[in-house]
N, C-alpha and C. Protein backbone atom coordinates (compact mmCIF):
# COMPACT_ATOMS: atom_id res chain seq x y z
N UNK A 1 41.71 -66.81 417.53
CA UNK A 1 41.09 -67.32 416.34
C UNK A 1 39.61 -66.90 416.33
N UNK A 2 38.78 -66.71 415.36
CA UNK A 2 37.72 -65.88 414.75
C UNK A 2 36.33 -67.14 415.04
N UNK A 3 35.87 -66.76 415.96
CA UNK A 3 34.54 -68.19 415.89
C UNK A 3 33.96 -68.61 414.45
N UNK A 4 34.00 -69.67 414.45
CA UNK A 4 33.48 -70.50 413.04
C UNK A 4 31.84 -70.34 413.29
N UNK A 5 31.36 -70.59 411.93
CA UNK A 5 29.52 -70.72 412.50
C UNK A 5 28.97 -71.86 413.29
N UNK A 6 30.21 -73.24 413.21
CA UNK A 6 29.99 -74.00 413.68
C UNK A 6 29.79 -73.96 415.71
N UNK A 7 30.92 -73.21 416.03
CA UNK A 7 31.44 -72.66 417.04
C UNK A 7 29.84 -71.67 417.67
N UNK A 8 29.38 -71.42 417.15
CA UNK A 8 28.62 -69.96 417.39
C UNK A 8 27.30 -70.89 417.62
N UNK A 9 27.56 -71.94 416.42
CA UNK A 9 26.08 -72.77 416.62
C UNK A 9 25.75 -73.66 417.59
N UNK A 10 27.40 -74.10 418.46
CA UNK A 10 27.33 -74.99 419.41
C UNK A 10 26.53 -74.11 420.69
N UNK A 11 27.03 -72.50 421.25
CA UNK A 11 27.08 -72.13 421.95
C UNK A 11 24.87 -72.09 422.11
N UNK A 12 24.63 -71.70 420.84
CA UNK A 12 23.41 -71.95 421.06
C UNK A 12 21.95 -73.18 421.05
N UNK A 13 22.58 -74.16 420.94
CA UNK A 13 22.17 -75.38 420.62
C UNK A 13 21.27 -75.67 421.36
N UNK A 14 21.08 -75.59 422.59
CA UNK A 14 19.90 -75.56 423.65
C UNK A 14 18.68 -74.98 423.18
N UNK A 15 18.71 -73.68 422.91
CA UNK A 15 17.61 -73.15 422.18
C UNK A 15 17.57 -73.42 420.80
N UNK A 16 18.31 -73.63 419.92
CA UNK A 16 18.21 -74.58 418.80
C UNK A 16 16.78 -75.96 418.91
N UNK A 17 17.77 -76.93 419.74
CA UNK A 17 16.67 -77.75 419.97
C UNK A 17 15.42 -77.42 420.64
N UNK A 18 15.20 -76.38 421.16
CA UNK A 18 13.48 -76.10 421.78
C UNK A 18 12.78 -75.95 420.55
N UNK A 19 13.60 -74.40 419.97
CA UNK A 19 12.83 -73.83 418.88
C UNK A 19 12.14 -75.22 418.18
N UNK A 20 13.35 -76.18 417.87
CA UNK A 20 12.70 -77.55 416.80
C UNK A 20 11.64 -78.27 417.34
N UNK A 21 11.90 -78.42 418.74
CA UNK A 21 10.80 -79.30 419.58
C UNK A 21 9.71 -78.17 419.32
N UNK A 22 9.47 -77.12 419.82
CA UNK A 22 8.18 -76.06 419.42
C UNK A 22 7.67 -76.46 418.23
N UNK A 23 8.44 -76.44 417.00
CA UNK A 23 8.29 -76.02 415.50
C UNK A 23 7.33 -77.58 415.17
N UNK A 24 7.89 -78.39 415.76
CA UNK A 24 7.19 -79.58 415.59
C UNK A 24 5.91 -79.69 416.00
N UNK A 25 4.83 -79.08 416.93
CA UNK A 25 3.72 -79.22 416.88
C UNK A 25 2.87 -78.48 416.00
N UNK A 26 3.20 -78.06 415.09
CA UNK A 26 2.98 -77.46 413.96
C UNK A 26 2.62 -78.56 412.53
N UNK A 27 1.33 -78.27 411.90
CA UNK A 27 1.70 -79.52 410.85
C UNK A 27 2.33 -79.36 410.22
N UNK A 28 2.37 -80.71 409.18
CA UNK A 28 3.63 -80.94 408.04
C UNK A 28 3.05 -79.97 407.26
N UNK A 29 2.12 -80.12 406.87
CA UNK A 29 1.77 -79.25 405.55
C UNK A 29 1.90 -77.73 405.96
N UNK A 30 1.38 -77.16 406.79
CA UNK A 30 1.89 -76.20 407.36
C UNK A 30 3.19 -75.47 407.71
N UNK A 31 4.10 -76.36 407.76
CA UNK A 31 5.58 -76.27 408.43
C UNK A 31 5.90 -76.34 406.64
N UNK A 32 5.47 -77.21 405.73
CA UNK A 32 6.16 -76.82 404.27
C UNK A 32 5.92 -75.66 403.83
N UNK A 33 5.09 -75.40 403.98
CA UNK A 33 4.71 -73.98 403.52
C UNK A 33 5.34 -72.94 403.80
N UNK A 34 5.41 -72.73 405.11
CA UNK A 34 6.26 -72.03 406.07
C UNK A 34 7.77 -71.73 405.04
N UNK A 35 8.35 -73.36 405.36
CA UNK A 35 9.63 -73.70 404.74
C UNK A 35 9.88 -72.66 403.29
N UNK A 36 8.85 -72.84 402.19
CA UNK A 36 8.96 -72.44 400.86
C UNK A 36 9.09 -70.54 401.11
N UNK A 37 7.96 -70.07 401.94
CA UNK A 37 8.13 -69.00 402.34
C UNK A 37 9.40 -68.61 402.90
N UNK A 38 10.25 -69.29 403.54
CA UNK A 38 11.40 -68.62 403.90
C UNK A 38 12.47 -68.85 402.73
N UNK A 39 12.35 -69.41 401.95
CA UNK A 39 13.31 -69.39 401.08
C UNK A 39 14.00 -67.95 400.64
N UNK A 40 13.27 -67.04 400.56
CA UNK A 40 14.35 -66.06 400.31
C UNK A 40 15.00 -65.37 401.50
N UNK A 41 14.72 -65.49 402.35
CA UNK A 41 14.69 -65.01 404.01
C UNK A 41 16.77 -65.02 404.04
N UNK A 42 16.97 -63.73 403.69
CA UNK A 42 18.95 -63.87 404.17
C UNK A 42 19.85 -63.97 405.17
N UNK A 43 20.92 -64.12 405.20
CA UNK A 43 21.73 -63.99 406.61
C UNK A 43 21.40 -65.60 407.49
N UNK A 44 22.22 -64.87 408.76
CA UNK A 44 21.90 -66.07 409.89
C UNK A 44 20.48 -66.53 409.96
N UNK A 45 19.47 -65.41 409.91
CA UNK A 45 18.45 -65.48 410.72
C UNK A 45 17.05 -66.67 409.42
N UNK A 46 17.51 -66.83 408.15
CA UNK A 46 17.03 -67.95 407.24
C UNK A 46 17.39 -68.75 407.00
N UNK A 47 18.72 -69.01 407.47
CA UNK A 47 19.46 -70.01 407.89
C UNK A 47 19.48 -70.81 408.94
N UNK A 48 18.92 -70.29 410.46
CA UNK A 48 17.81 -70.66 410.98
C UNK A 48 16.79 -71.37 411.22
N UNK A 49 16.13 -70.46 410.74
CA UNK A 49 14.48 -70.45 410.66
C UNK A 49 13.99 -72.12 409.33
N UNK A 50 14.97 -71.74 408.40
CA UNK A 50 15.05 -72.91 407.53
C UNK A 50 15.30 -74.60 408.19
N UNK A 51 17.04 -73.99 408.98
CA UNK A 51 17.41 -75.28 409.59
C UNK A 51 16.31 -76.13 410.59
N UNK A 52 15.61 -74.79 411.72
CA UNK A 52 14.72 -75.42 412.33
C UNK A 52 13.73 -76.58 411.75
N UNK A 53 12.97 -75.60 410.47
CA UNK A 53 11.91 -76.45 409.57
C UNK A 53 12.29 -77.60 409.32
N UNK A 54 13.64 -77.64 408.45
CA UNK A 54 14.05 -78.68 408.00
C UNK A 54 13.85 -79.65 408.90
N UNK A 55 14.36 -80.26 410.17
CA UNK A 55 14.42 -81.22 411.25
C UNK A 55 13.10 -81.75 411.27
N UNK A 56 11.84 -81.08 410.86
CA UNK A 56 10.88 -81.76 411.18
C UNK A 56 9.96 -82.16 409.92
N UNK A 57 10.75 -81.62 408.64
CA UNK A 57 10.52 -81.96 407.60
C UNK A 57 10.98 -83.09 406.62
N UNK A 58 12.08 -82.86 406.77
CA UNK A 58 13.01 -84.01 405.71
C UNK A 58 12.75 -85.25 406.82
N UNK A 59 13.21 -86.68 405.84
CA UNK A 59 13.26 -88.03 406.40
C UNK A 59 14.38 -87.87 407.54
N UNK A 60 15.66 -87.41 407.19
CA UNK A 60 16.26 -87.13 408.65
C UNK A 60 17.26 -86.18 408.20
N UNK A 61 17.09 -85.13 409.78
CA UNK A 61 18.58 -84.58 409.36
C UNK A 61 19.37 -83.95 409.99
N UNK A 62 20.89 -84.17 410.17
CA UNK A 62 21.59 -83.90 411.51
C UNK A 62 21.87 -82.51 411.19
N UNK A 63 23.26 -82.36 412.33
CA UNK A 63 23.50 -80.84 412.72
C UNK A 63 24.14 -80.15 411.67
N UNK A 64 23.91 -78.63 411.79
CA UNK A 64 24.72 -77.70 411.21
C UNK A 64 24.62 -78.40 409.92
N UNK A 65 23.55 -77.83 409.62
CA UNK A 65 22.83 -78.08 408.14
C UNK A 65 22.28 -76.33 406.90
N UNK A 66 22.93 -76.15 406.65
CA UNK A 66 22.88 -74.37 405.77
C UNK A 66 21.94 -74.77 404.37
N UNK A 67 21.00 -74.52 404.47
CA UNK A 67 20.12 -74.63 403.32
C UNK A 67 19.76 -72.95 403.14
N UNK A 68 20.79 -72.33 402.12
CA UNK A 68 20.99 -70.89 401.78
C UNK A 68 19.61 -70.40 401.19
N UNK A 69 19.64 -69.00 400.87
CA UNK A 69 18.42 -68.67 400.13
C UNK A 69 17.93 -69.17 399.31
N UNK A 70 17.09 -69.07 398.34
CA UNK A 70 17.24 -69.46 397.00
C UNK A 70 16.85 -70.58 396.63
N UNK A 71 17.26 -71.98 397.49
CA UNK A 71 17.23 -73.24 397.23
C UNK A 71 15.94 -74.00 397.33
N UNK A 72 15.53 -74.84 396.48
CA UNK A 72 14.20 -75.28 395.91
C UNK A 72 14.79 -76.41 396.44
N UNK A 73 13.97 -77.17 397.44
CA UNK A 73 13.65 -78.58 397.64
C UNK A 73 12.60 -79.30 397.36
N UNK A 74 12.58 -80.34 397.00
CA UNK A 74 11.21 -81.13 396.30
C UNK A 74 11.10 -82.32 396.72
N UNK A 75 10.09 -82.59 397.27
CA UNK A 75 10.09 -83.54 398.34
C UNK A 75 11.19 -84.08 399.49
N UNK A 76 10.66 -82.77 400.17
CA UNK A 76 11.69 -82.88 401.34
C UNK A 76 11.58 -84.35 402.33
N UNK A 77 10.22 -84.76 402.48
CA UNK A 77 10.45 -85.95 403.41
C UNK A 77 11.07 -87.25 402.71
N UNK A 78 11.53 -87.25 401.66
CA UNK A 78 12.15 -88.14 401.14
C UNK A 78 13.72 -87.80 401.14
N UNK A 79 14.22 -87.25 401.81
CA UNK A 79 15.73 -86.58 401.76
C UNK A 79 16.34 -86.62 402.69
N UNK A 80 17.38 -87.17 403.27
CA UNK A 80 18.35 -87.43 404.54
C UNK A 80 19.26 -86.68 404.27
N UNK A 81 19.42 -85.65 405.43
CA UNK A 81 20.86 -85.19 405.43
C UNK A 81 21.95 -85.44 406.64
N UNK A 82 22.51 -85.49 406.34
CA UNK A 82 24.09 -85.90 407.44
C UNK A 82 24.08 -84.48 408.37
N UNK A 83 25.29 -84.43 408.80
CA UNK A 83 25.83 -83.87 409.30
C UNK A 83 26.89 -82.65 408.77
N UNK A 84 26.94 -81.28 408.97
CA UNK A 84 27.65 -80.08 408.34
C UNK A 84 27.82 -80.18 407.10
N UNK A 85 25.85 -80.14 406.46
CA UNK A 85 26.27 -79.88 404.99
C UNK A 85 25.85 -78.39 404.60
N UNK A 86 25.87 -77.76 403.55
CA UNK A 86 26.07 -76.46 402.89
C UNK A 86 25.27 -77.02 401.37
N UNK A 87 24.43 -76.28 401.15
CA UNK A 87 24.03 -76.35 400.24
C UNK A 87 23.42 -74.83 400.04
N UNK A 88 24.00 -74.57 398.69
CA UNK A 88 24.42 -73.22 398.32
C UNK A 88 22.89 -72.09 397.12
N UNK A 89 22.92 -71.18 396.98
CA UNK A 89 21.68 -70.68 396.64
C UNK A 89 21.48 -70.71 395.09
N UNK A 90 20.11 -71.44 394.54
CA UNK A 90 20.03 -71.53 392.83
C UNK A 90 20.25 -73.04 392.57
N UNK A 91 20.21 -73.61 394.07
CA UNK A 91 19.93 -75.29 393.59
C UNK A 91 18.55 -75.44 393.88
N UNK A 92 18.46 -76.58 392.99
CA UNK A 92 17.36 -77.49 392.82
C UNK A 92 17.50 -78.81 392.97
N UNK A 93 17.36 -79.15 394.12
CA UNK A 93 17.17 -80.38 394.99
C UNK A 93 16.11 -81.37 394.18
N UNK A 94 15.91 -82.81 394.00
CA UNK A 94 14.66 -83.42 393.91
C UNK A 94 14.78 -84.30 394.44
N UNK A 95 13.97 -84.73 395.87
CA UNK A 95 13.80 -86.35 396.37
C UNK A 95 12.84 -87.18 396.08
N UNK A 96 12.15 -86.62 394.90
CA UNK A 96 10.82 -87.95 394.69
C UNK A 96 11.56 -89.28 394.79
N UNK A 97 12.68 -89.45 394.23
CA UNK A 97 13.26 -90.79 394.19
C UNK A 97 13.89 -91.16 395.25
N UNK A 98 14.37 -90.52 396.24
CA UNK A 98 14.77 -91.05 397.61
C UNK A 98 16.37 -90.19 397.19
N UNK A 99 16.86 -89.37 398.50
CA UNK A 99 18.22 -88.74 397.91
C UNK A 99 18.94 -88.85 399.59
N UNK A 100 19.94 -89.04 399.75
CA UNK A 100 20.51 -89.57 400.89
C UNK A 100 22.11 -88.73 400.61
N UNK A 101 22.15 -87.94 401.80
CA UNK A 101 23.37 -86.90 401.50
C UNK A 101 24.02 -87.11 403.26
N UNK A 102 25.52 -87.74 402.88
CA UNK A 102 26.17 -87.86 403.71
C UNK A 102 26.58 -86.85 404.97
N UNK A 103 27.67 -86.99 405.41
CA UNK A 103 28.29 -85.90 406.45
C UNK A 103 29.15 -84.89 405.42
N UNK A 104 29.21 -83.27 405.93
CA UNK A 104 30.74 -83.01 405.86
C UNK A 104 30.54 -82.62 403.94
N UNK A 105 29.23 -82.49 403.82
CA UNK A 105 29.21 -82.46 402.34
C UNK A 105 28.61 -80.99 401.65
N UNK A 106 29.67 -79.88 400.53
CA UNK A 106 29.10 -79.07 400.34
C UNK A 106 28.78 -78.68 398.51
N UNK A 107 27.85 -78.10 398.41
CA UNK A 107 26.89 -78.33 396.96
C UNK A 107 27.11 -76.71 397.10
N UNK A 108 27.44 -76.17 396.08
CA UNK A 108 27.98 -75.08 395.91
C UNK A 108 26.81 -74.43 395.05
N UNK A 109 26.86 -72.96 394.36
CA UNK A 109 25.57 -72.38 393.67
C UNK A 109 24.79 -72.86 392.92
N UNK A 110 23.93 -73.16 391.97
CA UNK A 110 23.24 -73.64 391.19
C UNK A 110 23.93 -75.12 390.32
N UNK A 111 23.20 -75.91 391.49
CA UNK A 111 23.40 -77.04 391.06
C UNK A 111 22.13 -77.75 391.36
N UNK A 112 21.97 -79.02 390.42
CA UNK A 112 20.84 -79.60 390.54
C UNK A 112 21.21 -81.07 390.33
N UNK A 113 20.21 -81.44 391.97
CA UNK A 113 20.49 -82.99 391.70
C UNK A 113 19.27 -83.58 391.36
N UNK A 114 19.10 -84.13 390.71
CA UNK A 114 17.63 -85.40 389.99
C UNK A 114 17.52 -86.76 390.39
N UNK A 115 16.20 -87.09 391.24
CA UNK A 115 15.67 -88.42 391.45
C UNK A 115 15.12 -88.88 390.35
N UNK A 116 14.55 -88.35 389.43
CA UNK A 116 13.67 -88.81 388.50
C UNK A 116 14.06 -88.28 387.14
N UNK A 117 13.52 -89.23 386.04
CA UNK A 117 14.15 -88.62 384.50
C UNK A 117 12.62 -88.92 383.58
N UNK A 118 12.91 -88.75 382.28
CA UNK A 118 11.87 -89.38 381.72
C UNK A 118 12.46 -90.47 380.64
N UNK A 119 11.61 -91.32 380.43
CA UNK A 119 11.61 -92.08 379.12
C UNK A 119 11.31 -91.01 378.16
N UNK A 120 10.94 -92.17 376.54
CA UNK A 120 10.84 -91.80 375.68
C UNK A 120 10.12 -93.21 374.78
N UNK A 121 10.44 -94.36 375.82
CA UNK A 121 10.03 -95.51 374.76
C UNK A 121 8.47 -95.31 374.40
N UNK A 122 7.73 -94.65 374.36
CA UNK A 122 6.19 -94.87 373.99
C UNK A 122 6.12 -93.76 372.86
N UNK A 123 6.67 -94.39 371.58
CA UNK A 123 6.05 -93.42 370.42
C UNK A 123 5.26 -92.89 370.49
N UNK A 124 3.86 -92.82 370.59
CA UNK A 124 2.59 -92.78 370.66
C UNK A 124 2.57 -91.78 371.60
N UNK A 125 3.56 -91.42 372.80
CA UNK A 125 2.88 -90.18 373.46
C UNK A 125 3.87 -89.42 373.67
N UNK A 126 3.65 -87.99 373.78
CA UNK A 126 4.59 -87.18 373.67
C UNK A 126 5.95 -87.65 375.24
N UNK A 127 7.17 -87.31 374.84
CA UNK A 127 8.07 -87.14 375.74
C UNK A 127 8.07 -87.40 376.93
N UNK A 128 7.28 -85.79 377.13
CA UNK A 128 6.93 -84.92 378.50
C UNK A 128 6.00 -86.14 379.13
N UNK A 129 5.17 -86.94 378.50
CA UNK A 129 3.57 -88.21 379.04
C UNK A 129 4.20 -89.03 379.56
N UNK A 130 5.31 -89.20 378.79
CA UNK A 130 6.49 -90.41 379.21
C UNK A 130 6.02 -91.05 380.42
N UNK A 131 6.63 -92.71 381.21
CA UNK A 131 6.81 -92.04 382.35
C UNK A 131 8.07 -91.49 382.87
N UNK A 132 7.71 -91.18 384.23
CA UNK A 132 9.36 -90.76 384.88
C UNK A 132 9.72 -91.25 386.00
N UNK A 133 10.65 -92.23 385.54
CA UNK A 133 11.08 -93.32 386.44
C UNK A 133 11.39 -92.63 387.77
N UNK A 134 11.80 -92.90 388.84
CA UNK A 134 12.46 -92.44 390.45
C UNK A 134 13.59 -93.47 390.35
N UNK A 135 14.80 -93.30 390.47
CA UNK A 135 16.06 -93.67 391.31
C UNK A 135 17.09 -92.86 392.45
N UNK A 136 17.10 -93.70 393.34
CA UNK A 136 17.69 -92.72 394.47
C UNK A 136 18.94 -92.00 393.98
N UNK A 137 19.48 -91.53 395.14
CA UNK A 137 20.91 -90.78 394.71
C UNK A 137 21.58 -90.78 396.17
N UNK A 138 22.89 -91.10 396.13
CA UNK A 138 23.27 -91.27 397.24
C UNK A 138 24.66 -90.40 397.01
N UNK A 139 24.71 -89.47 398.16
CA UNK A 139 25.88 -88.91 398.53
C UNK A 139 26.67 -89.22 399.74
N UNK A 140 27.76 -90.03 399.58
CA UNK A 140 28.70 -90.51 400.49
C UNK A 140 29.28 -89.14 401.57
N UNK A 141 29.88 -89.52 402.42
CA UNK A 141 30.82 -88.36 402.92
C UNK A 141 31.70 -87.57 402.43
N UNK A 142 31.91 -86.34 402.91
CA UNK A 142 33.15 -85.78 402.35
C UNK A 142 33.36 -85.35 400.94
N UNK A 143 32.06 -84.81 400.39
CA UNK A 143 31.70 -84.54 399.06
C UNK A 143 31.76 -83.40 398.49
N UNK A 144 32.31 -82.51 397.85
CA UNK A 144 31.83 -81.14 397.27
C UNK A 144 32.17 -81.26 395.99
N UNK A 145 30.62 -80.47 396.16
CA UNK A 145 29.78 -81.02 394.35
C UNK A 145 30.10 -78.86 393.92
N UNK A 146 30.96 -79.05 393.17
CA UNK A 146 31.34 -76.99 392.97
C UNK A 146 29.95 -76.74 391.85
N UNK A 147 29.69 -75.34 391.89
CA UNK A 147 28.53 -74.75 391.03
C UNK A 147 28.43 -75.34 389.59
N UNK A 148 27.18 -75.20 389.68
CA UNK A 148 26.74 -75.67 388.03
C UNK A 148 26.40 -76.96 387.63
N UNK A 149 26.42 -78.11 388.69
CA UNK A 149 26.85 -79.07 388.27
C UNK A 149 25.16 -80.11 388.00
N UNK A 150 25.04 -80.77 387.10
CA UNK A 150 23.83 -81.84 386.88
C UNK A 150 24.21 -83.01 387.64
N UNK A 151 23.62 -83.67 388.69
CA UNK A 151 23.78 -84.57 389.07
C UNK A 151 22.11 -85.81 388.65
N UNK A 152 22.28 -86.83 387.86
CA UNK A 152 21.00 -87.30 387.70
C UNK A 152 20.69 -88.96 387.80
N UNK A 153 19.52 -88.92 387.95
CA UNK A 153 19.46 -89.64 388.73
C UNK A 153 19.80 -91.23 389.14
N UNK A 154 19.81 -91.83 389.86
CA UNK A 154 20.75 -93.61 390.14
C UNK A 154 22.16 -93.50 390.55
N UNK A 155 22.57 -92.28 390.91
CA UNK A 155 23.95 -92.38 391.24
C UNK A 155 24.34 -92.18 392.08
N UNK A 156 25.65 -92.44 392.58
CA UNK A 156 26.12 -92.70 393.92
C UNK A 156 27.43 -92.09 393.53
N UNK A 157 27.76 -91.00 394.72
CA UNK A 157 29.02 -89.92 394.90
C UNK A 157 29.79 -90.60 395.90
N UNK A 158 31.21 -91.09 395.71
CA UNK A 158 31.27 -92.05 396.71
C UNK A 158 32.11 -91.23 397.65
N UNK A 159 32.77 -91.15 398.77
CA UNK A 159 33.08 -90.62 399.34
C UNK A 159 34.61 -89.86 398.97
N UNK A 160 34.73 -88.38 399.79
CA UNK A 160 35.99 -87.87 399.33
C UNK A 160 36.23 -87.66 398.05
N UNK A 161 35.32 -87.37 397.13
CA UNK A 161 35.33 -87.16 395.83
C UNK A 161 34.77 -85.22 395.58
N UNK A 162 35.08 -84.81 394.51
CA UNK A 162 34.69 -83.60 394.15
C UNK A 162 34.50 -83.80 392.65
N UNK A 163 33.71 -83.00 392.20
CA UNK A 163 32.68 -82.86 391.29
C UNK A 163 32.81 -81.34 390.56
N UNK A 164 33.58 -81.88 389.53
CA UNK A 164 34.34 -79.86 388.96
C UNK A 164 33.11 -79.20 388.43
N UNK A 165 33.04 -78.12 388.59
CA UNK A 165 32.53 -76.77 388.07
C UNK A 165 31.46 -77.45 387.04
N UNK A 166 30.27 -77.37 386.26
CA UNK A 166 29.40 -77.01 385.63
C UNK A 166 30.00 -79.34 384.71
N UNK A 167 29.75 -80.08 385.79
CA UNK A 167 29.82 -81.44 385.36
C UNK A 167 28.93 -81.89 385.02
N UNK A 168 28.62 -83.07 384.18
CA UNK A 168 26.87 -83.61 384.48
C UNK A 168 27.89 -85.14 384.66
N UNK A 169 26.99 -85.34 385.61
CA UNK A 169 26.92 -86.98 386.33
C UNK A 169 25.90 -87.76 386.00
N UNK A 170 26.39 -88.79 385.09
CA UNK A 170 25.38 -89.56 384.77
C UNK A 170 25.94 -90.99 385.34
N UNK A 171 27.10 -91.40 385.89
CA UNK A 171 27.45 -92.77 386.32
C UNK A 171 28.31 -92.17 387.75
N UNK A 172 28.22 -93.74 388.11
CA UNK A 172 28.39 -93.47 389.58
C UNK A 172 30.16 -92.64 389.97
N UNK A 173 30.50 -91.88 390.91
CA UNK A 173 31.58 -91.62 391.36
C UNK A 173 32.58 -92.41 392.34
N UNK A 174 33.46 -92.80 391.73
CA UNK A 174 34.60 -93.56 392.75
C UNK A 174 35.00 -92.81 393.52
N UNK A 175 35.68 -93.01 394.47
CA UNK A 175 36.04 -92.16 396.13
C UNK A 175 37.58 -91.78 395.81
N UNK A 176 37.89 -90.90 396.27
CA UNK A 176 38.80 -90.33 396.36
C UNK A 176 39.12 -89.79 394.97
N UNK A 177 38.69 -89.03 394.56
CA UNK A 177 38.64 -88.88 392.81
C UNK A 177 38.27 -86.78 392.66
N UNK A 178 38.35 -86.76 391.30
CA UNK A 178 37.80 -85.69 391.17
C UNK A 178 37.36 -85.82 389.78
N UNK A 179 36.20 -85.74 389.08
CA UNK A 179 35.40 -85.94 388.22
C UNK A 179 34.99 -84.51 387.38
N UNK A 180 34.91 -84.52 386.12
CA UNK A 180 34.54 -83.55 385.80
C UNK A 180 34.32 -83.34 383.98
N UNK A 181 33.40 -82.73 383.81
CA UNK A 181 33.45 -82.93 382.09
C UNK A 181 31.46 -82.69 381.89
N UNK A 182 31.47 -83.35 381.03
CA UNK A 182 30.18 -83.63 380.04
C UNK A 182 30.18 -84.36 379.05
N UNK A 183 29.61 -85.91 379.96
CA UNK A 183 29.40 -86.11 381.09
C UNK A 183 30.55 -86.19 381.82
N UNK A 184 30.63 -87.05 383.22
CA UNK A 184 31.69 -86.25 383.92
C UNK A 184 32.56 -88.06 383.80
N UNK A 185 33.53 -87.47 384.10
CA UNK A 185 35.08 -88.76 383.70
C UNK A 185 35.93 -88.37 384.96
N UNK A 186 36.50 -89.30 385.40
CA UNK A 186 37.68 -89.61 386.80
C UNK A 186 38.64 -88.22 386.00
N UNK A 187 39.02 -87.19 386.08
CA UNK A 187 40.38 -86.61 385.84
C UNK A 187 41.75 -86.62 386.73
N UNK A 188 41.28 -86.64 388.02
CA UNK A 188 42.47 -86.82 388.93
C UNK A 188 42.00 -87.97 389.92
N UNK A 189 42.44 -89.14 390.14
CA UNK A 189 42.43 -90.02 391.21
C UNK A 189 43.69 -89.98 392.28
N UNK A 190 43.19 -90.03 393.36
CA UNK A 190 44.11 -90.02 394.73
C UNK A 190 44.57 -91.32 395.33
């Protein structure tokens, strides 16, 4: 059988964790920067260099974590990630509001999840002046959210659920389900 990346990542894990322990005497602001700079960085080797950053960036975040090219995070120290997630290239991440992403969970090409939205109640000032509220977002275990999809913000993906092709999520997801539309509706329950 063909080594998995998981497999490949165990064998090196020792130096995994130095590189992170190194990477950490480095500042935050420094180490973000770093981070944004590697965003286009391809292959194993930004996948990496990313994962390292990440560990000492985000609020927490476990193993075998793939934050692909491409991908815009926004306020990373507000963002927990689990364990073997995949998050795929042409998303746009936002944790101003607090975003909490389970184990075992994968976010496929250009998808975007939202902590924050705007009002509109203040006649008097444009839209955009609004304010813009923060609500967290919570992703349970066992999640894959497929390309395209709006996820916004106050909601909760509950576990073992999937999230069809180009959905917008505006209410919370029941578990074991598969959701999908505009906005998105239970279509198949398990």
């Amino acid at each position: 059988m063909k080594p998995t990346g998981r497999d490949r990542i165990k064998k090196i894990k020792g130096l995994i964790n130095l590189l992170v322990a190194l990477n950490r005497v480095i500042p935050y602001s420094i180490n973000k920067r770093f981070f944004v700079m590697s965003r286009n960085i391809s292959g194993n080797i930004g996948l990496l260099i990313r994962f390292i950053m990440l560990k000492n960036l985000a609020k927490s975040c476990g193993d075998n974590v793939s934050i692909h090219e491409g991908v815009f995070l926004k306020s990373i120290k507000t963002i927990s990630f689990g364990n073997n997630i995949s998050i795929h290239s042409m998303c746009y991440i936002d944790g101003s509001g607090v975003l909490d992403i389970g184990n075992d969970v994968s976010i496929a090409h250009a998808t975007t999840i939202m902590t924050t939205s705007h009002t509109w109640e203040d006649q008097n000032t444009p839209i955009k002046y609004n304010p813009a509220p923060k609500k967290s977002v919570l992703i349970k275990d066992d999640v894959w959210i497929a390309s395209g999809c709006r996820i916004l913000s106050g909601i909760t993906i509950n576990s073992r659920s999937i999230v069809a092709a180009g959905a917008v999520v505006n209410k919370n997801v029941p578990s074991n389900c598969i959701v999908g539309g505009i906005p998105a509706k239970v279509i198949k329950q398990v």
